[in-house]
Protein backbone atom coordinates (compact mmCIF):
# COMPACT_ATOMS: atom_id res chain seq x y z
CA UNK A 1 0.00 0.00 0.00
CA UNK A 2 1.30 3.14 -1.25
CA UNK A 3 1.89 6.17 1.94
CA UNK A 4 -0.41 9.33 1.24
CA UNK A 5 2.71 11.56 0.32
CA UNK A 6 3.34 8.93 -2.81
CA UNK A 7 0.02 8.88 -4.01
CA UNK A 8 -0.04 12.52 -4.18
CA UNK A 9 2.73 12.83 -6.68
CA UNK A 10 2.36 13.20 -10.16
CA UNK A 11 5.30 12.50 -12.82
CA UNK A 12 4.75 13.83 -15.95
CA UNK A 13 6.41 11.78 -18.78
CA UNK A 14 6.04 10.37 -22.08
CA UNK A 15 6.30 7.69 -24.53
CA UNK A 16 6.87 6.96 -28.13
CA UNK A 17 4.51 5.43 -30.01
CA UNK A 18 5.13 2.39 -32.87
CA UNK A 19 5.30 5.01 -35.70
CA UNK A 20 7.49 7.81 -33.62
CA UNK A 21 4.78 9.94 -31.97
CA UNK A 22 5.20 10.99 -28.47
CA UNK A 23 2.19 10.04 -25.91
CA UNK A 24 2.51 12.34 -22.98
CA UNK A 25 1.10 11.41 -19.79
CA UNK A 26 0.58 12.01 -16.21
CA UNK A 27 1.65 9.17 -13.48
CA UNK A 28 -0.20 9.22 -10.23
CA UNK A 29 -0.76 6.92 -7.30
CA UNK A 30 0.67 3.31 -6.49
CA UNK A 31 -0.41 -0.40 -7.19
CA UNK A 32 -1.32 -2.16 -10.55
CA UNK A 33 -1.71 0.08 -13.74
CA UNK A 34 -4.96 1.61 -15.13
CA UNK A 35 -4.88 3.93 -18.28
CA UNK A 36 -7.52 6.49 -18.79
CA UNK A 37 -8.74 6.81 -22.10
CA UNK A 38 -10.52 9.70 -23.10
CA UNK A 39 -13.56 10.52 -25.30
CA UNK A 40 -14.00 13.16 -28.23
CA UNK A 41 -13.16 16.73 -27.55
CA UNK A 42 -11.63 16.19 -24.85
CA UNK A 43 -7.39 15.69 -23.42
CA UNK A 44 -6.28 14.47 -19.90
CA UNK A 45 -7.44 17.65 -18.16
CA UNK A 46 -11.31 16.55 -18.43
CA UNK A 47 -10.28 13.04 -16.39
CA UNK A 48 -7.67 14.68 -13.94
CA UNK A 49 -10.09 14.60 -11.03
CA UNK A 50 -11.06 11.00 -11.84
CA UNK A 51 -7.32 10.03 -11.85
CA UNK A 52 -6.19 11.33 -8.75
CA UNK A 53 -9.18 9.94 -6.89
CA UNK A 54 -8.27 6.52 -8.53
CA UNK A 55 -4.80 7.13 -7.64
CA UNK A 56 -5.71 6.65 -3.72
CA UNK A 57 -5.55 3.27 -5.14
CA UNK A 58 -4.11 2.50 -8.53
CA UNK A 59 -0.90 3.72 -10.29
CA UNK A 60 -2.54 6.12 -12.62
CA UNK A 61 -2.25 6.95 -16.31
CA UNK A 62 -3.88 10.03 -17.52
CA UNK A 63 -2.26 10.55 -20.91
CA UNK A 64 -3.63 12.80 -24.11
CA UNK A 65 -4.44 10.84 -26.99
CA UNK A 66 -2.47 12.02 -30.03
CA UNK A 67 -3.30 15.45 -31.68
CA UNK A 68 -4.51 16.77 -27.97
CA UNK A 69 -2.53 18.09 -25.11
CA UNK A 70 0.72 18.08 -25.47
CA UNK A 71 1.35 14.59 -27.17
CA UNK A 72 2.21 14.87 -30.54
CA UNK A 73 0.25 13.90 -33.96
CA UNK A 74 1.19 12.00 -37.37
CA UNK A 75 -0.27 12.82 -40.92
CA UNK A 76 -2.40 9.82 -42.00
CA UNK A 77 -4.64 9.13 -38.95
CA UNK A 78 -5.68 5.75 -38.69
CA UNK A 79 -7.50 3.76 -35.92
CA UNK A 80 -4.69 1.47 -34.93
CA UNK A 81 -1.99 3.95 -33.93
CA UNK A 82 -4.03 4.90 -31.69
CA UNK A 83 -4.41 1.06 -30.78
CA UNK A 84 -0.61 1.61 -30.54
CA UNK A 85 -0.48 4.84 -28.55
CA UNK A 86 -2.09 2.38 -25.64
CA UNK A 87 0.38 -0.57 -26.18
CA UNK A 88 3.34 1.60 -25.47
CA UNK A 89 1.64 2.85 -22.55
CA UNK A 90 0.78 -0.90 -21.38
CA UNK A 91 4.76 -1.06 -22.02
CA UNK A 92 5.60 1.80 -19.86
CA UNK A 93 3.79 0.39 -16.96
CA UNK A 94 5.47 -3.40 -16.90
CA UNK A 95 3.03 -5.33 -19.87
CA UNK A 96 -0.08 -5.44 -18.82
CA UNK A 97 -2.83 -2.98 -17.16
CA UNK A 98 -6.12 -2.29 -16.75
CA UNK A 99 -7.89 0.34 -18.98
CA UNK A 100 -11.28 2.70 -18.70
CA UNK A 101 -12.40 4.42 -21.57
CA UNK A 102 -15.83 6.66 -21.65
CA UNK A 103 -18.14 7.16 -24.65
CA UNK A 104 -15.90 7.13 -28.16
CA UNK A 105 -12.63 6.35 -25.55
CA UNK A 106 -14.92 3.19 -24.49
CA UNK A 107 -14.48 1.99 -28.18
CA UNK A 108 -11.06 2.67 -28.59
CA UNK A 109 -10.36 0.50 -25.08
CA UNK A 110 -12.53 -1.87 -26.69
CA UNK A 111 -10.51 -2.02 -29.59
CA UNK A 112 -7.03 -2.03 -28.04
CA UNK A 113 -8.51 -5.13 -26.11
CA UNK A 114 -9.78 -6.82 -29.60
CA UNK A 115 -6.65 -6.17 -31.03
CA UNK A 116 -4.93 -8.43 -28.48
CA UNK A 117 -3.21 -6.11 -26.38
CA UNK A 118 -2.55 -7.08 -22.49
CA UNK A 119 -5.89 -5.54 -20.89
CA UNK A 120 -6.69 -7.16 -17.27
CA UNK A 121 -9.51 -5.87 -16.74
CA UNK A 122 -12.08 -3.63 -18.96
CA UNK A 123 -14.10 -0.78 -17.65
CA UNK A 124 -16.46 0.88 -20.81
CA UNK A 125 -19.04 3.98 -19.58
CA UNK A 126 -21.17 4.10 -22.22
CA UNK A 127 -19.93 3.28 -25.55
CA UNK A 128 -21.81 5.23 -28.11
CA UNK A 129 -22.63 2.30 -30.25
CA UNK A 130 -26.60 2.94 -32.49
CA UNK A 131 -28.00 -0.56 -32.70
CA UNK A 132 -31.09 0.47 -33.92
CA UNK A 133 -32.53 3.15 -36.45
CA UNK A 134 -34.70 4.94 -33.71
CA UNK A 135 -33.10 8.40 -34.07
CA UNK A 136 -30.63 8.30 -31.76
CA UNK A 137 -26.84 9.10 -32.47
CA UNK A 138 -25.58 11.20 -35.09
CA UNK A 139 -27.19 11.44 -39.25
CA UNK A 140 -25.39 9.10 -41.57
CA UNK A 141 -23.17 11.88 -43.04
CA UNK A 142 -22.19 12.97 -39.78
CA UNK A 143 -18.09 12.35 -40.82
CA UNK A 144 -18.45 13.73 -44.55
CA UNK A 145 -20.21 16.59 -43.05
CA UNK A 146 -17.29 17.27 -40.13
CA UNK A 147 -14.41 16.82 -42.65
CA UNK A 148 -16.34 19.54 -44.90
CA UNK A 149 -16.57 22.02 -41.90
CA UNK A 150 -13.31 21.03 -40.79
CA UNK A 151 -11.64 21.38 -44.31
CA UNK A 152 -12.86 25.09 -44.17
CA UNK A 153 -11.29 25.82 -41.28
CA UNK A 154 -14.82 26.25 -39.40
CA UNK A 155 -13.75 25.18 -36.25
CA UNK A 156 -16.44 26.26 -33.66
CA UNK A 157 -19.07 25.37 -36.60
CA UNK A 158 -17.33 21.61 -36.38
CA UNK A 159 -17.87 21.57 -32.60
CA UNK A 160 -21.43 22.88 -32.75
CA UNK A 161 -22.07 20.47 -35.22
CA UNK A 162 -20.82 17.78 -32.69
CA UNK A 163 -22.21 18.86 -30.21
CA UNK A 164 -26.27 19.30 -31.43
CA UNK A 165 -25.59 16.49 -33.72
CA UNK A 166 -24.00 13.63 -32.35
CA UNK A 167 -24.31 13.96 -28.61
CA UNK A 168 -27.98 15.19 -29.03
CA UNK A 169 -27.35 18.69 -26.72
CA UNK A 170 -29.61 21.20 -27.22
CA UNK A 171 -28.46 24.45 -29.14
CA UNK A 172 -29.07 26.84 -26.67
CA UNK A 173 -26.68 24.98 -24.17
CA UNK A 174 -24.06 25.60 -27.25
CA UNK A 175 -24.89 29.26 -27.26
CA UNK A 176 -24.15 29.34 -23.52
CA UNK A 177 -20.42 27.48 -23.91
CA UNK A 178 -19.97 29.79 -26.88
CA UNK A 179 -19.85 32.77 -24.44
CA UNK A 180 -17.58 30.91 -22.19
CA UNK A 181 -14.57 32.25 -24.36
CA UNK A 182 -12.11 29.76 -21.77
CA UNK A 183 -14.09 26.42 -22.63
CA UNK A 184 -15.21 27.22 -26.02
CA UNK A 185 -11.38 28.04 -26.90
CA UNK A 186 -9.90 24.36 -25.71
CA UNK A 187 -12.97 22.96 -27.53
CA UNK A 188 -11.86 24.80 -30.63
CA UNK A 189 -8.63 23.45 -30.26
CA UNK A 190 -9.88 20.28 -30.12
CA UNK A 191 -11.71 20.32 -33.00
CA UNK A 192 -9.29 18.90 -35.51
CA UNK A 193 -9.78 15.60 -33.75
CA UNK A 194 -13.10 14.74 -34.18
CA UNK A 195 -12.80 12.89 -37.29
CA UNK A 196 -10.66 10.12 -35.10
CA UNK A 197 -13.46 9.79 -33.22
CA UNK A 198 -15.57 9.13 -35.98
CA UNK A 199 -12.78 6.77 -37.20
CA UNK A 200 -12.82 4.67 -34.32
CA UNK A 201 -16.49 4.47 -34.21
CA UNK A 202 -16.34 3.76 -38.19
CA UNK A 203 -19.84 1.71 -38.88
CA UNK A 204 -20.79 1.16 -35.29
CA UNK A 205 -23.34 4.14 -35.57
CA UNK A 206 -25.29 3.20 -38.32
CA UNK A 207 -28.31 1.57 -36.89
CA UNK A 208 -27.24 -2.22 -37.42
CA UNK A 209 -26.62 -4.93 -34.83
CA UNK A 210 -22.73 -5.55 -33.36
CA UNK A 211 -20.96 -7.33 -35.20
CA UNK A 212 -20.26 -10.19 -32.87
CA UNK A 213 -16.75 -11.26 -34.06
CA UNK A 214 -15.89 -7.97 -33.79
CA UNK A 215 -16.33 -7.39 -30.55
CA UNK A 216 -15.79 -10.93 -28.97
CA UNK A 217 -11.98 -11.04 -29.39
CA UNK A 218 -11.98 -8.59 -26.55
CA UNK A 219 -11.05 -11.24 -24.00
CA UNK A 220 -10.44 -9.03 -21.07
CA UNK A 221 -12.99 -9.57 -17.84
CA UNK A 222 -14.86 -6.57 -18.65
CA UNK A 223 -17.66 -4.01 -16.98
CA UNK A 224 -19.81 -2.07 -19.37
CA UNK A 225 -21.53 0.89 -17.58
CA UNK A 226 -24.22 3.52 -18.25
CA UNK A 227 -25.82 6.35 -16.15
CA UNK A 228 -29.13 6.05 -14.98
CA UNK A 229 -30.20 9.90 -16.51
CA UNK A 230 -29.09 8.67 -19.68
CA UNK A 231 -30.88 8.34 -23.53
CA UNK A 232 -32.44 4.52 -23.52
CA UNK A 233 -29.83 4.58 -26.25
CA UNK A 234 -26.64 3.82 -24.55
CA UNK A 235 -28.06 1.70 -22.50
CA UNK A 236 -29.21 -0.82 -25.31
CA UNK A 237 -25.97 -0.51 -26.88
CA UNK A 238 -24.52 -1.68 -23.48
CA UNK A 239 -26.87 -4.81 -23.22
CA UNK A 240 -26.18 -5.43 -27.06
CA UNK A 241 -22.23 -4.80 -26.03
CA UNK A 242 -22.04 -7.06 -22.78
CA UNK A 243 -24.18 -9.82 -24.35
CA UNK A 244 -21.51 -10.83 -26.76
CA UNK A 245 -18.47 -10.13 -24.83
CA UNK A 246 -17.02 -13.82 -23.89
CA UNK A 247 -16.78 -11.99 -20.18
CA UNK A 248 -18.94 -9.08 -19.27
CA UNK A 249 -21.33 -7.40 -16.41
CA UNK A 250 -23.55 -4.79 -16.98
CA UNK A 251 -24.40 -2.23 -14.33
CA UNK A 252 -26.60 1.08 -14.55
CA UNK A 253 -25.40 3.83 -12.05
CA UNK A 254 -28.04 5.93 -10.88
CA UNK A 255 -28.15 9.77 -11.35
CA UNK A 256 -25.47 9.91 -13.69
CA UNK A 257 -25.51 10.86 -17.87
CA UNK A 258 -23.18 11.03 -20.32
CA UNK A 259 -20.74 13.32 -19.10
CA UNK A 260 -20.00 11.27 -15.43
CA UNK A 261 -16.58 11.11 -16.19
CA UNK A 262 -16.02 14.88 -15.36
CA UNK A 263 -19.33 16.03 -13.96
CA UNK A 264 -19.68 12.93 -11.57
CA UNK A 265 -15.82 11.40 -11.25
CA UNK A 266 -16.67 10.62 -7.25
CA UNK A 267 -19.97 8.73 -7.62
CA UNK A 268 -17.82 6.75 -10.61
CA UNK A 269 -14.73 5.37 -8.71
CA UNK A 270 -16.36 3.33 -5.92
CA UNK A 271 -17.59 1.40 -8.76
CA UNK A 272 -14.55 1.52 -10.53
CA UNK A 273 -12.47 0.58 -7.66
CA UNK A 274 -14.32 -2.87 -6.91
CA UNK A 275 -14.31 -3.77 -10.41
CA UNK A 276 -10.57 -3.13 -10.69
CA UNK A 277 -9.39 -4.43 -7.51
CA UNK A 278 -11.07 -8.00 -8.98
């Protein structure tokens, strides 16, 4: 067990990805190895809270995904560097940890875990999958349409567009983060990376069922969560998600949306924490 003086420390370090890009990260806490992975618009800042609560009890990675923060980028985005980004991470900490991903992060754990990497254990809040053509989740065209605004350097448009589109928030609560000039800046900076979200949802958003042997190569003992205030959405893509992972629970956490992860990080980790601890 790790004294309170060592659990307050934080290292900040890096790593080089498979194709040369540098991951940067924040260490925190003692004991076996959980990596954060974060969702769209968003860099380690939005999970710092959540880390150093887990850190009373885990050693800690809270590291920005590649094109945010202050990790670096590569031209030619595809899925699996990211994949990669997490593998030298898993490196970093000894070969093996445990990872939680939220929303769009969720399916990037996911994959990582598919792709064979050394995941112990699994923790998903609500992976954005659309099983079903009921409405929910973003149009069809939602990635032709971002790379369009994107191409024309319409940033804040690209965010809005996000936003309203594909997390379903109304506009006026746009119009409010718009006069925020702080938040709506980082989002802004952010914006550039949208379209490897998109990329690592690729077809999972397009109304049809899982694809099964997809997702079951994801071996990892796994928990798939969703918040109780949430769109009936996420949480049939969670039953649709834990129902053909070879290892899986399912739990609903009551009072929480979308957005636990930094609205909500203390009503998250006691779950967390017994799931992790095994």
């Amino acid at each position: 067990m790790s004294t309170t003086s060592e659990k307050a420390v934080t290292v900040n370090a890096s790593v080089i990805s498979r194709d040369g890009t540098e991951i940067t990260f924040e260490r925190l806490g003692a004991g076996p190895a959980v990596i954060l992975v974060s969702s769209a618009l968003a860099d380690r800042s939005d999970a710092r809270k959540l880390a150093g609560l887990l850190a009373e009890h885990f050693t800690v990675i809270n590291y920005d995904r590649r094109g945010r923060g202050t990790s670096g980028d590569a031209a030619g985005y595809a899925t699996e560097r990211e994949v990669e980004d997490i593998a030298a991470l898993i490196d970093h900490v000894g070969g093996s940890a445990s990872v939680f991903g939220s929303s769009s992060g969720a399916v990037l754990a996911l994959r990582a875990a598919a792709a064979g990497l050394t995941i112990e254990r699994l923790a998903l809040y609500e992976p954005p999958f659309v099983i079903s053509d009921d409405g929910f989740g973003p149009p069809k065209d939602y990635a032709r349409h971002l790379d369009a605004l994107l191409a024309a350097d319409r940033r804040g448009d690209a965010v809005t567009y996000f936003m309203t589109k594909a997390q379903g928030m109304p506009a006026f609560m746009v119009t409010m983060m718009r006069l925020m000039p702080g938040v709506w800046s980082n989002l802004k900076a952010l914006a550039h990376t949208l379209p490897y979200d998109a990329a690592v949802m690729g077809e999972t958003q397009q109304g049809k069922p899982l694809e099964a042997d997809r997702w079951s190569a994801a071996k990892a003992h796994a928990l798939v969560l969703t918040g109780g205030k949430s769109p009936a959405g996420f949480h049939n893509a969670a039953r649709a998600l834990a129902d053909i992972l070879p290892d899986a629970e399912l739990r609903t956490l009551p009072g929480l949306n979308h957005g636990a992860v930094v609205m909500a990080p203390k009503k998250l980790v006691p779950v967390l924490v017994e799931f992790l601890r095994g």
